[in-house]
C-alpha atoms as a PDB file:
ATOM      1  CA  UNK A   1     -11.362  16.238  -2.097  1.00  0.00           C
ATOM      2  CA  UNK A   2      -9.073  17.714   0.766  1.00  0.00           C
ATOM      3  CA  UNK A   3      -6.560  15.532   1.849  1.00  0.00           C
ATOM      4  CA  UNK A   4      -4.861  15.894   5.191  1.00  0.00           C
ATOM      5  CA  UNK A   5      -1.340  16.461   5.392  1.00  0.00           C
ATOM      6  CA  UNK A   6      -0.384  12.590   6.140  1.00  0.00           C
ATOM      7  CA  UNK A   7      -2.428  11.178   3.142  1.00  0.00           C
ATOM      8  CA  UNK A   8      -0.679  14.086   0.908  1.00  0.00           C
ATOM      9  CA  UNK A   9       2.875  11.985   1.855  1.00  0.00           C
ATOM     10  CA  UNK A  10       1.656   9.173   1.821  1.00  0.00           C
ATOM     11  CA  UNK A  11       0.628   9.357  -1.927  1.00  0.00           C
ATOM     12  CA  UNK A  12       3.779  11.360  -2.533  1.00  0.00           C
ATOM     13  CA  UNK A  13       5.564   8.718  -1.199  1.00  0.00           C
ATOM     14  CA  UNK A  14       4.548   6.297  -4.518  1.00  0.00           C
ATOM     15  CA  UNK A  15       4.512   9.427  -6.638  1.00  0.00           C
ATOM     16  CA  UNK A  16       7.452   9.762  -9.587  1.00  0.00           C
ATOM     17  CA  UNK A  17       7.599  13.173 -11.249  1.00  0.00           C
ATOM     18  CA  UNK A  18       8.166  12.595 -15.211  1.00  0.00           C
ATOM     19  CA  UNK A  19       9.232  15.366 -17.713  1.00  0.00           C
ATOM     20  CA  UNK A  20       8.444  14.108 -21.439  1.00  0.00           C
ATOM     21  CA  UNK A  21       8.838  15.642 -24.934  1.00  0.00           C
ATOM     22  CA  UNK A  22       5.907  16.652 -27.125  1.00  0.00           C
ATOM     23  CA  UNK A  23       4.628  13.369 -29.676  1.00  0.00           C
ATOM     24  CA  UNK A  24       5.289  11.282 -26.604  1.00  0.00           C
ATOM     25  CA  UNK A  25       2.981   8.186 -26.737  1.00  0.00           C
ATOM     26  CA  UNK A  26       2.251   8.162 -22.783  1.00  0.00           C
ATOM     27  CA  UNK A  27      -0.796   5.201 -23.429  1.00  0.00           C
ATOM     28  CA  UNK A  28      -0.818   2.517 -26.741  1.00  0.00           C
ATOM     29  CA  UNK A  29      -3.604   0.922 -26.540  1.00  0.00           C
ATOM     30  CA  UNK A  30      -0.849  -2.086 -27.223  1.00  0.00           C
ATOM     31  CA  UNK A  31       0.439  -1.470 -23.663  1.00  0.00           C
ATOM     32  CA  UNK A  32      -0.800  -2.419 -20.481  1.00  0.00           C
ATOM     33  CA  UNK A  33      -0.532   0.646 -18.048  1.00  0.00           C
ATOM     34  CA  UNK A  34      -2.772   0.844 -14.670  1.00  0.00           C
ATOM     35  CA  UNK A  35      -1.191   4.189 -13.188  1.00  0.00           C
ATOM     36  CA  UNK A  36      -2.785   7.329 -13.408  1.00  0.00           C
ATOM     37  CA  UNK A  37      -1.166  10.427 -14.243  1.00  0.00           C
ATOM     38  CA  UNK A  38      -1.707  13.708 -13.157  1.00  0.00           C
ATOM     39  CA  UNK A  39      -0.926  16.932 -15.714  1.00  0.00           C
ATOM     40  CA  UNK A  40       1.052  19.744 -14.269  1.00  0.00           C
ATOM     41  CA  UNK A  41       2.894  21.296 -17.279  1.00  0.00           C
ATOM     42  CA  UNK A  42       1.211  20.475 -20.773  1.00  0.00           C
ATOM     43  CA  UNK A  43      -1.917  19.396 -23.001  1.00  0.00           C
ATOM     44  CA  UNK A  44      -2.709  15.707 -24.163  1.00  0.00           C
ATOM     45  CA  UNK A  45      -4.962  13.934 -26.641  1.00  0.00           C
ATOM     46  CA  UNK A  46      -6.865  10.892 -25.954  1.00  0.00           C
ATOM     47  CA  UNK A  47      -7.836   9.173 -28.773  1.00  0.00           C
ATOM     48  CA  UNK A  48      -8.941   5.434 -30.538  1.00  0.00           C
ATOM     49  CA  UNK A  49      -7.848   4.200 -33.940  1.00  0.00           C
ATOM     50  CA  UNK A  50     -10.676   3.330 -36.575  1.00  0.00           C
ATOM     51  CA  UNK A  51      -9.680   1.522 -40.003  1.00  0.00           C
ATOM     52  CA  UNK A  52     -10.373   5.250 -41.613  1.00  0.00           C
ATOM     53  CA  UNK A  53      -9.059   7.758 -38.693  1.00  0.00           C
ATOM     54  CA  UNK A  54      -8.381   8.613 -35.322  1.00  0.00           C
ATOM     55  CA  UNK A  55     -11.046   9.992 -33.522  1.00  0.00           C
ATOM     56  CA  UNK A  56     -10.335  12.066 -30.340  1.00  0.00           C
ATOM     57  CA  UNK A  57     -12.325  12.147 -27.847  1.00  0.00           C
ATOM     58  CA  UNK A  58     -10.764  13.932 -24.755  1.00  0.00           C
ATOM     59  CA  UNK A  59      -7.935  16.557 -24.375  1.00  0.00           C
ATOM     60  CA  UNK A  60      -6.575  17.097 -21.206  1.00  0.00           C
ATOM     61  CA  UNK A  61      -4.698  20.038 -20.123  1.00  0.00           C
ATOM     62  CA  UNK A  62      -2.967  21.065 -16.610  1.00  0.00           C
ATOM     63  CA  UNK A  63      -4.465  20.228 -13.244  1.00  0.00           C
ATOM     64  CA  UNK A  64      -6.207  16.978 -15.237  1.00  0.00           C
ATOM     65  CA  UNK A  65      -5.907  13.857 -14.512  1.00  0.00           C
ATOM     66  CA  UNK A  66      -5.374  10.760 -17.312  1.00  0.00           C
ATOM     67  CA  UNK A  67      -6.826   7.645 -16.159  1.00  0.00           C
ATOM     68  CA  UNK A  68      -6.861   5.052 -18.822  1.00  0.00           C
ATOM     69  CA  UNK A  69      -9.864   3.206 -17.085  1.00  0.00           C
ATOM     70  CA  UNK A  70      -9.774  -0.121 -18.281  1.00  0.00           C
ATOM     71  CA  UNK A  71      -6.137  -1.179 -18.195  1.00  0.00           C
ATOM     72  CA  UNK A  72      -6.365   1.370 -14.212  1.00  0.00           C
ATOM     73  CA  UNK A  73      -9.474  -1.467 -13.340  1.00  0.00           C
ATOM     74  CA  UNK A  74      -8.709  -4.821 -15.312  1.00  0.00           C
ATOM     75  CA  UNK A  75      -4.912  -4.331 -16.064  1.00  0.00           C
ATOM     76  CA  UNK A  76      -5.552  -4.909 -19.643  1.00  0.00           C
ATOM     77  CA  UNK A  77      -4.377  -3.164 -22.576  1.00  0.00           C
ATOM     78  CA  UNK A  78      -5.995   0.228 -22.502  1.00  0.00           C
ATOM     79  CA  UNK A  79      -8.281   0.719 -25.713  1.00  0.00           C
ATOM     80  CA  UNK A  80      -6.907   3.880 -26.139  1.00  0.00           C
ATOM     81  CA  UNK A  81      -4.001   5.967 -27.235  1.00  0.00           C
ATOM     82  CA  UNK A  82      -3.171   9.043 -25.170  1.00  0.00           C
ATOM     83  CA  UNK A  83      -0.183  11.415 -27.014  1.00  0.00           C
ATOM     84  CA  UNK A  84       1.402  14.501 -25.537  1.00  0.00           C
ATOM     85  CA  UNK A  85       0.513  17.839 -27.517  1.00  0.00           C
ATOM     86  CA  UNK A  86       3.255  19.468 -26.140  1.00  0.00           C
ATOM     87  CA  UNK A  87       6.295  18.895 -23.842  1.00  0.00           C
ATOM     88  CA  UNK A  88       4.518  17.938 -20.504  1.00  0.00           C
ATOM     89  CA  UNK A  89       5.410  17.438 -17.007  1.00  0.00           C
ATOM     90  CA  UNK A  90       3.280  15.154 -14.737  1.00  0.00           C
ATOM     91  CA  UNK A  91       2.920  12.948 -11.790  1.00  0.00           C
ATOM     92  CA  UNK A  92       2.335   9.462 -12.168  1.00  0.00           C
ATOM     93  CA  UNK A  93       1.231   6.878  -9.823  1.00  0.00           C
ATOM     94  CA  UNK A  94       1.360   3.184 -10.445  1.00  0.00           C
ATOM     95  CA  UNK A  95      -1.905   1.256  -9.933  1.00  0.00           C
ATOM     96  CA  UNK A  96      -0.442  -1.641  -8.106  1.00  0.00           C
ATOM     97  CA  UNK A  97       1.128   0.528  -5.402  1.00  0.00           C
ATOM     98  CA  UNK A  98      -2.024   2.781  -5.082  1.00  0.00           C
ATOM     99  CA  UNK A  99      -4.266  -0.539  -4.781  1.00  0.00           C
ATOM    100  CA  UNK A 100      -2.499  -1.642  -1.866  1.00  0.00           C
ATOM    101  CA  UNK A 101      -2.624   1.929  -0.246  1.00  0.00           C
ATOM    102  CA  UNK A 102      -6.733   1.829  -0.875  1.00  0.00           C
ATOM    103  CA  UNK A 103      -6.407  -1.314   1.312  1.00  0.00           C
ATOM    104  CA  UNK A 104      -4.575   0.626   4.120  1.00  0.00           C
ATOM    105  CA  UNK A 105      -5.916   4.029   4.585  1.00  0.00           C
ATOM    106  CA  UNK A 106      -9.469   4.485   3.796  1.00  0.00           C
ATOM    107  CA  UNK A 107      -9.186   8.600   3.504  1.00  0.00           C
ATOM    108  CA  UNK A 108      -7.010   7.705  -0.018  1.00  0.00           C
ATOM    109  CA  UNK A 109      -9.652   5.002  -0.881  1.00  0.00           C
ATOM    110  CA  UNK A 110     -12.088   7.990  -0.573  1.00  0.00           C
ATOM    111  CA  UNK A 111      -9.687  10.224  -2.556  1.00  0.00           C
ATOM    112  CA  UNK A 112      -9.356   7.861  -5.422  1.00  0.00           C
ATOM    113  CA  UNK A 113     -13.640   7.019  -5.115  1.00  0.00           C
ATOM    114  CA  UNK A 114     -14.322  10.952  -5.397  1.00  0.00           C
ATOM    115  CA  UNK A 115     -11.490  11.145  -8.368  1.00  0.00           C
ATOM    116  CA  UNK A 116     -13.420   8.123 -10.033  1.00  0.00           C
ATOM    117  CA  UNK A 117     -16.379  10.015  -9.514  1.00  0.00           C
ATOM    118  CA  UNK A 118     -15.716  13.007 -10.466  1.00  0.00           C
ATOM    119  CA  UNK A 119     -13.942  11.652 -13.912  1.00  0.00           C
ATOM    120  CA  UNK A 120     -17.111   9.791 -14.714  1.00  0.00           C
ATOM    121  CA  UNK A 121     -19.093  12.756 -14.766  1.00  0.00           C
ATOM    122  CA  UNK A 122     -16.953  14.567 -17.018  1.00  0.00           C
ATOM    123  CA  UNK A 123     -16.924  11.246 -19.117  1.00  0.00           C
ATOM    124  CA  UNK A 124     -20.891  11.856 -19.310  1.00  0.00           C
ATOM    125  CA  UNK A 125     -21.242  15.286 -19.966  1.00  0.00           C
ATOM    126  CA  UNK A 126     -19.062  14.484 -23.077  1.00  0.00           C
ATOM    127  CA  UNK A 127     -20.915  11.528 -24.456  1.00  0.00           C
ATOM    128  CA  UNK A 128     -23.916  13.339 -23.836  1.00  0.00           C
ATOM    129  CA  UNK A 129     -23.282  16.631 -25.677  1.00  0.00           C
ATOM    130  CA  UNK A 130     -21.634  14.238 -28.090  1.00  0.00           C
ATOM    131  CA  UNK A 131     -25.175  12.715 -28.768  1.00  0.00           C
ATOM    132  CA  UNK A 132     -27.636  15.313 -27.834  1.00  0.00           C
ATOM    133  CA  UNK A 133     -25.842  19.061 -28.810  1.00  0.00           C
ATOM    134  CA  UNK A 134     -25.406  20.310 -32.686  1.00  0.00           C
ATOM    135  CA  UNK A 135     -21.512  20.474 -33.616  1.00  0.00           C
ATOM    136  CA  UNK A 136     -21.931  24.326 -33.487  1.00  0.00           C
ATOM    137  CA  UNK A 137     -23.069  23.738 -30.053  1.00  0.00           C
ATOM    138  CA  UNK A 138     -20.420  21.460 -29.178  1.00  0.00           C
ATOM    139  CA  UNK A 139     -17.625  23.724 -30.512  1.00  0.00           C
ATOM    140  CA  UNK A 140     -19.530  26.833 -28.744  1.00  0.00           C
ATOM    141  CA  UNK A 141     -19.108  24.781 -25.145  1.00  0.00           C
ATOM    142  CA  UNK A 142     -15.422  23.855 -26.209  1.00  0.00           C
ATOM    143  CA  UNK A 143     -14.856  27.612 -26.914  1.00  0.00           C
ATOM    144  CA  UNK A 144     -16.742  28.813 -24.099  1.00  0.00           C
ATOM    145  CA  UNK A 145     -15.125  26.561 -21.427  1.00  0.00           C
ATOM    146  CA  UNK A 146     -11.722  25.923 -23.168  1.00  0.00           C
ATOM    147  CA  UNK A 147     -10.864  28.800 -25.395  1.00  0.00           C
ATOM    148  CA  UNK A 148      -7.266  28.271 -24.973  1.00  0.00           C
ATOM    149  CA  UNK A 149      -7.618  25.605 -26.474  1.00  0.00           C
ATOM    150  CA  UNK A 150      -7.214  27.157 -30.073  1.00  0.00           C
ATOM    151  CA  UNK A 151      -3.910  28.275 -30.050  1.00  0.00           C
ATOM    152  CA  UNK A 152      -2.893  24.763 -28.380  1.00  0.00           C
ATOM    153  CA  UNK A 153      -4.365  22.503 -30.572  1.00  0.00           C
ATOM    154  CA  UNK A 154      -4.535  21.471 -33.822  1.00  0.00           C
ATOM    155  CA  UNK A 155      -7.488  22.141 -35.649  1.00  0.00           C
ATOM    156  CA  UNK A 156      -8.014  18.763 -37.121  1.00  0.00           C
ATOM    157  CA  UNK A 157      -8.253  17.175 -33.356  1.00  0.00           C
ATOM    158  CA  UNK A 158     -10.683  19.926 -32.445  1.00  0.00           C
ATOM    159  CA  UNK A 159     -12.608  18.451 -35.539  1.00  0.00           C
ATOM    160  CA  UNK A 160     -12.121  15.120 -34.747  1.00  0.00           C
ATOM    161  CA  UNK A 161     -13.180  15.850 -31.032  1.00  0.00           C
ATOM    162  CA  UNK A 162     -16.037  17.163 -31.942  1.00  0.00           C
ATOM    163  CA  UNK A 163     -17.204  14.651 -34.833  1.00  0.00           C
ATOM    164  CA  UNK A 164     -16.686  16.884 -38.029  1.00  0.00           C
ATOM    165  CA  UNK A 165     -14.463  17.504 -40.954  1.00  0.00           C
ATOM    166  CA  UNK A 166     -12.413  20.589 -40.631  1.00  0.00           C
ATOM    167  CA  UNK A 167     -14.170  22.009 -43.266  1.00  0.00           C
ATOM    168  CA  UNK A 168     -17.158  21.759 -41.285  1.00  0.00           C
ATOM    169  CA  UNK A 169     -15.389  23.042 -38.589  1.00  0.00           C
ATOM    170  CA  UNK A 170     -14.051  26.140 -40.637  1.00  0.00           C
ATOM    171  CA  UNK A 171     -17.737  26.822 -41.784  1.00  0.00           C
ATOM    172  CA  UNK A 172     -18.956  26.727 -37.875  1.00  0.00           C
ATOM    173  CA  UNK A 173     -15.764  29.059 -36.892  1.00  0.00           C
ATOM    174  CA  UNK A 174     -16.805  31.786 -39.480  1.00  0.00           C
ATOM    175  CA  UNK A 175     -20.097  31.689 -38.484  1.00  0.00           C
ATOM    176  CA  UNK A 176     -19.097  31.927 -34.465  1.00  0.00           C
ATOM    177  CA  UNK A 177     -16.873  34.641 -33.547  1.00  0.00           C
ATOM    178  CA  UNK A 178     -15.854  35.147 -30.155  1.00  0.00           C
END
């Protein structure tokens, strides 16, 4: 959503620029965080601990935006742990100061209502390809959409993201060339 100049500042204004190393733990699910961060430089995994594995369920990648949506709304601990990939630079906002802007100017409250928006969607599209699509059509969609994403990531996340062993995952990628 197009912001006009003043709102641009205005969020600036609360705005703190962050440079961190790769294996940075940005979220712990032990931690209570309500800012949002926005990725300029870099590639992160979101991800939740079971008593067997992680399992990842969102990488996020420059120009995306990490919102860990429960501690952001309830300022709880977040159940989720979000790691940096690789050395990463990004913009983070706190929550409290960007609550009490919402209350002020009602073009940012729109701003953060379309971001909200637009974050659920992609939040949907994954649980439902997650539950409706074949993991050779999952990994076909990651390919098509993200195919950077292979020489970024390792190939037991991609697995993980997409609900398979890598083995599985080897047996799709021989089968798929691109």
């Amino acid at each position: 959503m197009p912001l006009p100049d003043a709102a641009i500042q205005t969020l600036e204004s609360i705005a703190s620029f962050i440079t961190l190393p790769k294996h940075h733990q940005l979220i712990k699910s032990t931690r209570k965080d309500n800012s949002i961060y926005f990725i300029t430089k870099g590639l992160v995994r979101a991800y939740t601990k079971t008593d067997e594995d992680d399992v990842t369920f969102w990488f996020g990648t420059e120009g995306d935006c990490i919102i860990p949506m429960y501690g952001y709304i309830h300022a709880h601990n977040s159940y989720e742990e979000i790691v940096l990939l690789e050395d990463s630079e990004l913009y983070k906002l706190e929550g409290d100061k960007l609550q009490t802007i919402y209350k002020e100017n009602l073009t940012i409250c729109n701003w953060g209502r379309k971001l909200a928006e637009h974050e659920l969607i992609k939040t949907e599209e994954r649980l439902i390809a997650r539950q409706m699509k074949s993991a050779k059509e999952r990994y076909s969609n990651l390919m098509l959409h993200y195919p950077h994403f292979l020489q970024r990531i390792p190939l037991q996340y991609i697995a993980s993201y997409l609900g398979i062993t890598q083995v599985s995952l080897s047996r799709i990628r021989n089968e798929i060339k691109f």
